[in-house]
N, C-alpha and C. Protein backbone atom coordinates (compact mmCIF):
# COMPACT_ATOMS: atom_id res chain seq x y z
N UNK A 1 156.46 90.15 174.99
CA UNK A 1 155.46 90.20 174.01
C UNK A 1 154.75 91.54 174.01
N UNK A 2 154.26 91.74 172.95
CA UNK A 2 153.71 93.06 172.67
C UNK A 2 152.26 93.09 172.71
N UNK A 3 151.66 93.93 173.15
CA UNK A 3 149.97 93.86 173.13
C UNK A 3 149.32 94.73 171.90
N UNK A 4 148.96 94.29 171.71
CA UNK A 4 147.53 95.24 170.92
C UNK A 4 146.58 96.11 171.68
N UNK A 5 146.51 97.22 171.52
CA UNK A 5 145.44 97.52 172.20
C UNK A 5 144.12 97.63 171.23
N UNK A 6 142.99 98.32 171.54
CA UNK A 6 141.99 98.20 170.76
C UNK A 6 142.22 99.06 170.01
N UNK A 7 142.65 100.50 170.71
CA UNK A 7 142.56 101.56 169.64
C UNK A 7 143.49 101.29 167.93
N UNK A 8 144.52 100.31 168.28
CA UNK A 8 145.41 99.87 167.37
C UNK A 8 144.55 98.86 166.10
N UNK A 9 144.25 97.60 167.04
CA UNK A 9 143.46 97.28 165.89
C UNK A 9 142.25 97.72 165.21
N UNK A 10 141.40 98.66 165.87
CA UNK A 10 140.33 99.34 165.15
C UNK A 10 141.05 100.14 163.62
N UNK A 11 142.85 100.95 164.56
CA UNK A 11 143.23 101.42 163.32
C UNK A 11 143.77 100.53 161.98
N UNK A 12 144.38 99.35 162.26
CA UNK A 12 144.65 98.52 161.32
C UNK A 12 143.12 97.63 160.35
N UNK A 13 142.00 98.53 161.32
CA UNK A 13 140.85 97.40 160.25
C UNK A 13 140.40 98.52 159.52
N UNK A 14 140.58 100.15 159.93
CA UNK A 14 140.36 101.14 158.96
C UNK A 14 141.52 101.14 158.05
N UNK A 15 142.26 101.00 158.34
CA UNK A 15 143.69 101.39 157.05
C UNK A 15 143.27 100.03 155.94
N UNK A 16 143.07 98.99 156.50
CA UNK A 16 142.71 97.46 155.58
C UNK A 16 141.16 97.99 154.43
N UNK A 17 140.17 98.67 155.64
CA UNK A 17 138.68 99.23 154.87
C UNK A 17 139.49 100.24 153.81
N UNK A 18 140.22 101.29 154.03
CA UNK A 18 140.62 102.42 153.47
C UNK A 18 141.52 102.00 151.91
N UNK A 19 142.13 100.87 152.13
CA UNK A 19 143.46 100.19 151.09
C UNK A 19 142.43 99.50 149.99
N UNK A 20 141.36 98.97 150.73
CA UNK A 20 140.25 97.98 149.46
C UNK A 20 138.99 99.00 149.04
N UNK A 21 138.85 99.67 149.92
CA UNK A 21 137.97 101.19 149.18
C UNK A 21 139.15 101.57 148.20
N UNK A 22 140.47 102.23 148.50
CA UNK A 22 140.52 102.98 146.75
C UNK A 22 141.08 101.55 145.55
N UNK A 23 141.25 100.25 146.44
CA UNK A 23 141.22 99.57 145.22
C UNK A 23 139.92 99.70 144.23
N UNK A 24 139.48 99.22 145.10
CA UNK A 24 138.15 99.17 144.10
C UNK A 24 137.26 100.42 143.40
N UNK A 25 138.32 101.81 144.26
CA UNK A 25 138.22 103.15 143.29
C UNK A 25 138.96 103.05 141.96
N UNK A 26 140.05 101.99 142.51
CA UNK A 26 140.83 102.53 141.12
C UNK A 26 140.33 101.81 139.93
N UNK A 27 140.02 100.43 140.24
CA UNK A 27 139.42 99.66 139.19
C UNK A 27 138.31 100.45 138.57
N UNK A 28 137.31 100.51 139.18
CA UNK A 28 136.18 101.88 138.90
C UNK A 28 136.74 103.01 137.93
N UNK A 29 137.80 103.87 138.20
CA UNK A 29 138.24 104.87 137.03
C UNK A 29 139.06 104.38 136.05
N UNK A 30 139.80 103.27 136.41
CA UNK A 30 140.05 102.25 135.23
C UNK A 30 139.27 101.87 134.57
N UNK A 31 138.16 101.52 134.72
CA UNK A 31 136.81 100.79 133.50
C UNK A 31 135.95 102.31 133.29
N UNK A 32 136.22 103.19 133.74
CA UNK A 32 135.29 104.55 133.25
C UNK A 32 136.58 105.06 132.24
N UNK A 33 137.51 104.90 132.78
CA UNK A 33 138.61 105.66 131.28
C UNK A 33 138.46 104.83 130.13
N UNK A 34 138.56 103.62 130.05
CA UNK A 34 138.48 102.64 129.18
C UNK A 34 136.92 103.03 128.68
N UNK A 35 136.07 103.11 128.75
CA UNK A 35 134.78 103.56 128.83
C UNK A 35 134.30 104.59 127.83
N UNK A 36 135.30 105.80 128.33
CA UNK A 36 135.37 107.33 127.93
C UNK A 36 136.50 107.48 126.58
N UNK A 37 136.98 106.29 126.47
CA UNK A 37 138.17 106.70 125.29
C UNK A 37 137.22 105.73 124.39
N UNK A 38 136.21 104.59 124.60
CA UNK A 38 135.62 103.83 123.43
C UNK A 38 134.65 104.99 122.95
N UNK A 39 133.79 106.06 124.05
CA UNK A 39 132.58 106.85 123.53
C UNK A 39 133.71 107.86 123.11
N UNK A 40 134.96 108.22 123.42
CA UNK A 40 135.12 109.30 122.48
C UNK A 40 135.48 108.89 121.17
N UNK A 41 136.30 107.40 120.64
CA UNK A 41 136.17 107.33 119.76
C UNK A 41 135.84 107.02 118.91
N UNK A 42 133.85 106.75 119.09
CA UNK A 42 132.82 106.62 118.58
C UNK A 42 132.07 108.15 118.08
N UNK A 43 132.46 108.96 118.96
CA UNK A 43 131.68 110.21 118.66
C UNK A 43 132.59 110.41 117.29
N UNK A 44 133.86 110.17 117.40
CA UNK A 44 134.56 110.67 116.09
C UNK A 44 134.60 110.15 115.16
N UNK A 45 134.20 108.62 115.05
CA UNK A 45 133.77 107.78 113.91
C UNK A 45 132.48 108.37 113.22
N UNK A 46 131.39 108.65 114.16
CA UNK A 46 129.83 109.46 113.48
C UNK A 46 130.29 110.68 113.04
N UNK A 47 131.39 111.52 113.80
CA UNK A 47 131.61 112.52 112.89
C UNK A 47 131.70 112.94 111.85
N UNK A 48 132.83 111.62 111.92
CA UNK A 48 133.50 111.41 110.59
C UNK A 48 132.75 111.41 109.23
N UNK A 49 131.81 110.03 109.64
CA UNK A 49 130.75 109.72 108.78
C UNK A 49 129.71 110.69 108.60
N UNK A 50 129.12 111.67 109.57
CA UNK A 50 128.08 112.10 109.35
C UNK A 50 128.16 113.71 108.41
N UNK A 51 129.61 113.87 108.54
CA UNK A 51 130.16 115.45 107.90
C UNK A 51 129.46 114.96 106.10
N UNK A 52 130.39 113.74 105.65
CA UNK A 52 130.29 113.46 104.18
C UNK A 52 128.61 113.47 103.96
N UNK A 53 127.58 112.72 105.14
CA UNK A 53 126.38 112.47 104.91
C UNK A 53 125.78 113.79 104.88
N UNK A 54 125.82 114.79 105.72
CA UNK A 54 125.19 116.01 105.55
C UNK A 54 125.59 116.44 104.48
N UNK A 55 126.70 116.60 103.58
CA UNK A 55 127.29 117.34 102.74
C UNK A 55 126.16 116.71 101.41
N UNK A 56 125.92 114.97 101.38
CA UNK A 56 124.79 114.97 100.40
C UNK A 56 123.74 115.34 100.44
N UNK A 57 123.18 114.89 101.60
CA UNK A 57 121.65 115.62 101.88
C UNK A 57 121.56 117.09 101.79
N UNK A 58 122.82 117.75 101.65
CA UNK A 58 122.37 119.06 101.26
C UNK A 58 122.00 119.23 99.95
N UNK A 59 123.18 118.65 99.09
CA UNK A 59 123.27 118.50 98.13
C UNK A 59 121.88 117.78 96.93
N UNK A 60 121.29 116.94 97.83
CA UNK A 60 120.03 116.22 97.32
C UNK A 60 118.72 117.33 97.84
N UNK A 61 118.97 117.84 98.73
CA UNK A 61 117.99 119.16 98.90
C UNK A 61 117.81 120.32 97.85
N UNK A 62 119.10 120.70 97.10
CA UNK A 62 119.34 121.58 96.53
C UNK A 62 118.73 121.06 95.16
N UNK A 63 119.09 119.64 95.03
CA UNK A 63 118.61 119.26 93.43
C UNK A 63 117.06 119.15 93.61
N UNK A 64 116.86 118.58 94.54
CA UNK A 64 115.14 118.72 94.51
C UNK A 64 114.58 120.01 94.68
N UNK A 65 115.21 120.69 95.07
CA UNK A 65 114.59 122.55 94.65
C UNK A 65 114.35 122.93 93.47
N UNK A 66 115.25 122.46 92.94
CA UNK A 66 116.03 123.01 91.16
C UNK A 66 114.81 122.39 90.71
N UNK A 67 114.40 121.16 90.97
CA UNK A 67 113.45 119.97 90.25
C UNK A 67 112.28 120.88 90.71
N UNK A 68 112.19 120.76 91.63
CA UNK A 68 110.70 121.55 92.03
C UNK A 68 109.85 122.98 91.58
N UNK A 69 111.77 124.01 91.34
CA UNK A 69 111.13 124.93 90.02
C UNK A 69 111.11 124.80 88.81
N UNK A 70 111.56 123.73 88.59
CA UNK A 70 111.13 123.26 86.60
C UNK A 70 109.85 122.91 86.85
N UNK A 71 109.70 122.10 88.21
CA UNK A 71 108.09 121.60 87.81
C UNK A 71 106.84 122.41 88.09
N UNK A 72 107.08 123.45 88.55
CA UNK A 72 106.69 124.69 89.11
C UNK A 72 106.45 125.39 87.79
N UNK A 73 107.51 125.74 86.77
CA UNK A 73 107.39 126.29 85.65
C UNK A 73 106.21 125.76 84.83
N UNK A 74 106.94 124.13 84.61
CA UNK A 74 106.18 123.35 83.77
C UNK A 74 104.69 123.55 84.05
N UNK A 75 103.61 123.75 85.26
CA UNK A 75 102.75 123.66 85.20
C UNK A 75 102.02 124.92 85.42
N UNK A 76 103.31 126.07 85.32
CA UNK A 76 102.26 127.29 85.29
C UNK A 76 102.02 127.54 83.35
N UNK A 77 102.88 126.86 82.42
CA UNK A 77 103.05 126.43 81.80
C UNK A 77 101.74 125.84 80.83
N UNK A 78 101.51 124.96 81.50
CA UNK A 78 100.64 123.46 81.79
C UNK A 78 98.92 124.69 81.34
N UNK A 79 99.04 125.64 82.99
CA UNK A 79 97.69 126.28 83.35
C UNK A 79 97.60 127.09 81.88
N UNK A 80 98.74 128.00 81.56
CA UNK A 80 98.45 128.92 80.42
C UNK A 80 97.53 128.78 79.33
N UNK A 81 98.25 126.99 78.49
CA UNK A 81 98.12 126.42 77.57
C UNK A 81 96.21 126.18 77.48
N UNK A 82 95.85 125.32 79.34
CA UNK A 82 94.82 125.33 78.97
C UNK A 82 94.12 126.08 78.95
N UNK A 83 94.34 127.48 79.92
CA UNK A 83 93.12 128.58 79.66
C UNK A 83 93.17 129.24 77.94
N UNK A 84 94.12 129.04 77.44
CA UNK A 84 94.09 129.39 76.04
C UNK A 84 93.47 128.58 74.92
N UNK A 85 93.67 127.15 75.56
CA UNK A 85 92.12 126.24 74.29
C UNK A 85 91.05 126.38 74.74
N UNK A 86 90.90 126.53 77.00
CA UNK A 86 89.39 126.61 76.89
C UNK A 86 88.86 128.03 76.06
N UNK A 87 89.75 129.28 75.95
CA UNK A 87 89.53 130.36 75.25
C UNK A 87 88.70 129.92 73.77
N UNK A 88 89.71 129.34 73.22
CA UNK A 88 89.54 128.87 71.66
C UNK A 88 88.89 128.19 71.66
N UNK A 89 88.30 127.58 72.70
CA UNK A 89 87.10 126.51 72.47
C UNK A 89 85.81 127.09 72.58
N UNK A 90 85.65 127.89 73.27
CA UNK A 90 84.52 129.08 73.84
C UNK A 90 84.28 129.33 72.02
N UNK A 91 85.57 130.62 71.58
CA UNK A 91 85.61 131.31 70.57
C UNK A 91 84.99 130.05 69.51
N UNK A 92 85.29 128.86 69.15
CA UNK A 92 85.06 128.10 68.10
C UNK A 92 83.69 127.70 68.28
N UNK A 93 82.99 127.57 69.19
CA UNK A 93 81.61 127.24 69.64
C UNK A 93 80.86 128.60 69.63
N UNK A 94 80.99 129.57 70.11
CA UNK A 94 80.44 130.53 70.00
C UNK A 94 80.22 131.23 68.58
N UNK A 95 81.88 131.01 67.58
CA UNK A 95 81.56 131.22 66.06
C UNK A 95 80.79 129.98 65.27
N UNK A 96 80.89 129.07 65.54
CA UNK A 96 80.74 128.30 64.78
C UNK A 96 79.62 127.26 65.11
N UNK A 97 79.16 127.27 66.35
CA UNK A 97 77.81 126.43 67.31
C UNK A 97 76.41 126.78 66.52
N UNK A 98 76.70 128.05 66.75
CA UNK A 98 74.77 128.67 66.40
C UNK A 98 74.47 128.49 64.40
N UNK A 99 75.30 128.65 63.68
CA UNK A 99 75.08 127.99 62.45
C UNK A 99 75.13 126.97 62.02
N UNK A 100 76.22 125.77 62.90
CA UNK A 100 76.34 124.68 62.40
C UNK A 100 74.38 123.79 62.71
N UNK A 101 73.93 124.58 63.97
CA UNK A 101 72.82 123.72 64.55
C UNK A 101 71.98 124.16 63.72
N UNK A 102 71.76 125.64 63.00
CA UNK A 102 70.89 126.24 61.75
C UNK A 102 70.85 125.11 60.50
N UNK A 103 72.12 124.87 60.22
CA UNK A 103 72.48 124.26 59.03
C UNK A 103 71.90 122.56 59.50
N UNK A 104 72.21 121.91 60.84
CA UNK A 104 71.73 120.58 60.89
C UNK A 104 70.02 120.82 60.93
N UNK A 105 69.35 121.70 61.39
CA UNK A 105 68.13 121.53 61.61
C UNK A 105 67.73 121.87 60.10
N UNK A 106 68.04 122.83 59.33
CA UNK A 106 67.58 122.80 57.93
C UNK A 106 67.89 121.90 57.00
N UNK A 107 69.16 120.54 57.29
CA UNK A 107 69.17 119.40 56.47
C UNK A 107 68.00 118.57 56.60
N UNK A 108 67.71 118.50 58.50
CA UNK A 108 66.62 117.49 59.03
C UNK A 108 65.76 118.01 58.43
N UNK A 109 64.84 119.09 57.98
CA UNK A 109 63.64 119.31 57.58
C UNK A 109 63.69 119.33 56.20
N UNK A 110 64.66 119.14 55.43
CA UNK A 110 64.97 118.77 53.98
C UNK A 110 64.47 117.47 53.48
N UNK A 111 65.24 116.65 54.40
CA UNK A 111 64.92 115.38 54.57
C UNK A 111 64.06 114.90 54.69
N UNK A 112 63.50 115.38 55.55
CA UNK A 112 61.60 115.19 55.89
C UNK A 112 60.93 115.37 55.14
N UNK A 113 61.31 116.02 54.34
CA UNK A 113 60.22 117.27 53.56
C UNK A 113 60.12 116.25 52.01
N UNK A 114 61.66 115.92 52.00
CA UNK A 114 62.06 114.86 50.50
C UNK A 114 61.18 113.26 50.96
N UNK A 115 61.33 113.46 52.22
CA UNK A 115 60.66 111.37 52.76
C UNK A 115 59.06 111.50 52.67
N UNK A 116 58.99 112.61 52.77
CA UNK A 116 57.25 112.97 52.90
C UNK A 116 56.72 112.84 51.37
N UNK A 117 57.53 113.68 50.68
CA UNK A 117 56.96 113.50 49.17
C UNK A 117 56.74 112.24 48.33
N UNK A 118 58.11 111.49 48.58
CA UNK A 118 58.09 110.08 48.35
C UNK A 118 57.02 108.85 48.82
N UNK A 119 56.44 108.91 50.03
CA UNK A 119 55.68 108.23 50.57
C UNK A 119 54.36 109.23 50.35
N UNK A 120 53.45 108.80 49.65
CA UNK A 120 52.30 109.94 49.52
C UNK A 120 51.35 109.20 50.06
N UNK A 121 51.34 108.14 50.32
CA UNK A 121 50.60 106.67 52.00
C UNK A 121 51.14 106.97 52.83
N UNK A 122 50.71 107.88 53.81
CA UNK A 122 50.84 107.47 54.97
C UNK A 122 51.08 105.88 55.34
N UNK A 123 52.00 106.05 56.28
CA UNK A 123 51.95 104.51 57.07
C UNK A 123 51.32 104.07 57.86
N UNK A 124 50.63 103.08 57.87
CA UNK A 124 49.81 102.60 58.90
C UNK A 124 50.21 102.10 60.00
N UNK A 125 49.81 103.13 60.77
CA UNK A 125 50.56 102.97 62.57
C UNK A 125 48.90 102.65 63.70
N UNK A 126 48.98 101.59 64.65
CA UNK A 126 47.51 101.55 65.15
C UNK A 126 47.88 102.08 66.10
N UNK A 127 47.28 103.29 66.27
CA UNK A 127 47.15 104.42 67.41
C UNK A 127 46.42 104.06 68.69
N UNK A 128 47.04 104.01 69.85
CA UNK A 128 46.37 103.84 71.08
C UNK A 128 46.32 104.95 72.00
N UNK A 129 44.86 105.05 72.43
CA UNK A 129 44.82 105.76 73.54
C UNK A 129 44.57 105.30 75.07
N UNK A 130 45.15 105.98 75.85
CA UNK A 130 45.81 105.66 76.93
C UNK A 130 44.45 106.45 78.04
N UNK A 131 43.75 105.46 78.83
CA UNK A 131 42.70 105.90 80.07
C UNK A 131 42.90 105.37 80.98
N UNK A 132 42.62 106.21 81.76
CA UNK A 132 43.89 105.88 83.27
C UNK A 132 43.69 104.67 83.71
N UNK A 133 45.11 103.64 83.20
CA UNK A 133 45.18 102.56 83.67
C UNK A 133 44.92 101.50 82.70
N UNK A 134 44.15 101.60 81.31
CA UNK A 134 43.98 101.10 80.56
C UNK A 134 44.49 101.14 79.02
N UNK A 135 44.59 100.64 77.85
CA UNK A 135 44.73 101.13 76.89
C UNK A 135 44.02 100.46 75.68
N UNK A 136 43.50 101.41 74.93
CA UNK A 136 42.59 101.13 74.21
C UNK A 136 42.86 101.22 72.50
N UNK A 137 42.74 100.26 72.46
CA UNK A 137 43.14 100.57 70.69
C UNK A 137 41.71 101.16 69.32
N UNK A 138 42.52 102.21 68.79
CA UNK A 138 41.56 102.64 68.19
C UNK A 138 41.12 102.30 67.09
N UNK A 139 39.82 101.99 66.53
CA UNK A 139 39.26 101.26 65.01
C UNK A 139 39.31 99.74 65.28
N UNK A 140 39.61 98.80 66.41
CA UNK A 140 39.47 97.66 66.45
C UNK A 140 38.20 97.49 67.61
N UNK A 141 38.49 98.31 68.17
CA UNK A 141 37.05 98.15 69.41
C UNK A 141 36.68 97.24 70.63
N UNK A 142 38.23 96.89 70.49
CA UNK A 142 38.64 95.59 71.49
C UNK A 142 39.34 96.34 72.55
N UNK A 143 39.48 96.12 73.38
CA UNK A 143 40.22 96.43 74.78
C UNK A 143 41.26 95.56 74.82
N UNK A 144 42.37 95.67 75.12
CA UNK A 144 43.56 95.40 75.38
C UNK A 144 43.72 94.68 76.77
């Protein structure tokens, strides 16, 4: 019969440790390759997709520029128009303000002047005068 010595089986329980260490290395770079081929061919699916997506968003950048100098135009546009009526509005008030108010104040005193002649009675209005806090009516002699 044959013996074992120790140094023998110590080596047969490292070669047994050594055989289930790179098993379980290999399984390990087996599930990291499997791993590394799903993320690489995910990076190339977003690629894929994301080339066509940038290509619009540029494209939708560019039209909203275009949009942004029409509307840019439109409202320097916009500003011209109005500093040119407030102009004409100035000019039409300034020609036309100070006579039209000549001409209304000389109808009003026309008017007056025609209502006055017509009524040659005064109207009878009872005039009150006012002492601080009181008011007093005048020609009746009564206090209020």
């Amino acid at each position: 019969m044959h013996t074992v010595s120790g140094g023998e089986v110590a080596g047969i329980l490292v070669a047994v440790f050594w055989a289930i260490l790179v098993s379980f290395l290999a399984v390990a770079l087996a599930r990291l390759a499997q791993t590394l081929k799903a993320t690489t061919k995910l990076v190339a699916d977003v690629t894929d997709q994301a080339v066509p997506l940038l290509a619009e968003a540029s494209t939708a950048v560019r039209s909203a520029q275009t949009q942004i100098e029409r509307v840019d135009a439109i409202a320097s546009d916009v500003q011209e128009v109005t500093s040119n009526a407030s102009a004409l509005s100035t000019t039409v008030a300034s020609t036309f303000g100070g006579p039209l108010v000549k001409v209304a104040a000389f109808g009003y005193g026309v008017r007056r002047a025609i209502s006055g002649r017509k009524d040659d009675v005064p109207a009878t209005s009872s005039r009150r005068t006012v002492i601080v806090g009181r008011t007093v009516s005048r020609g009746r002699g009564k206090k209020d």
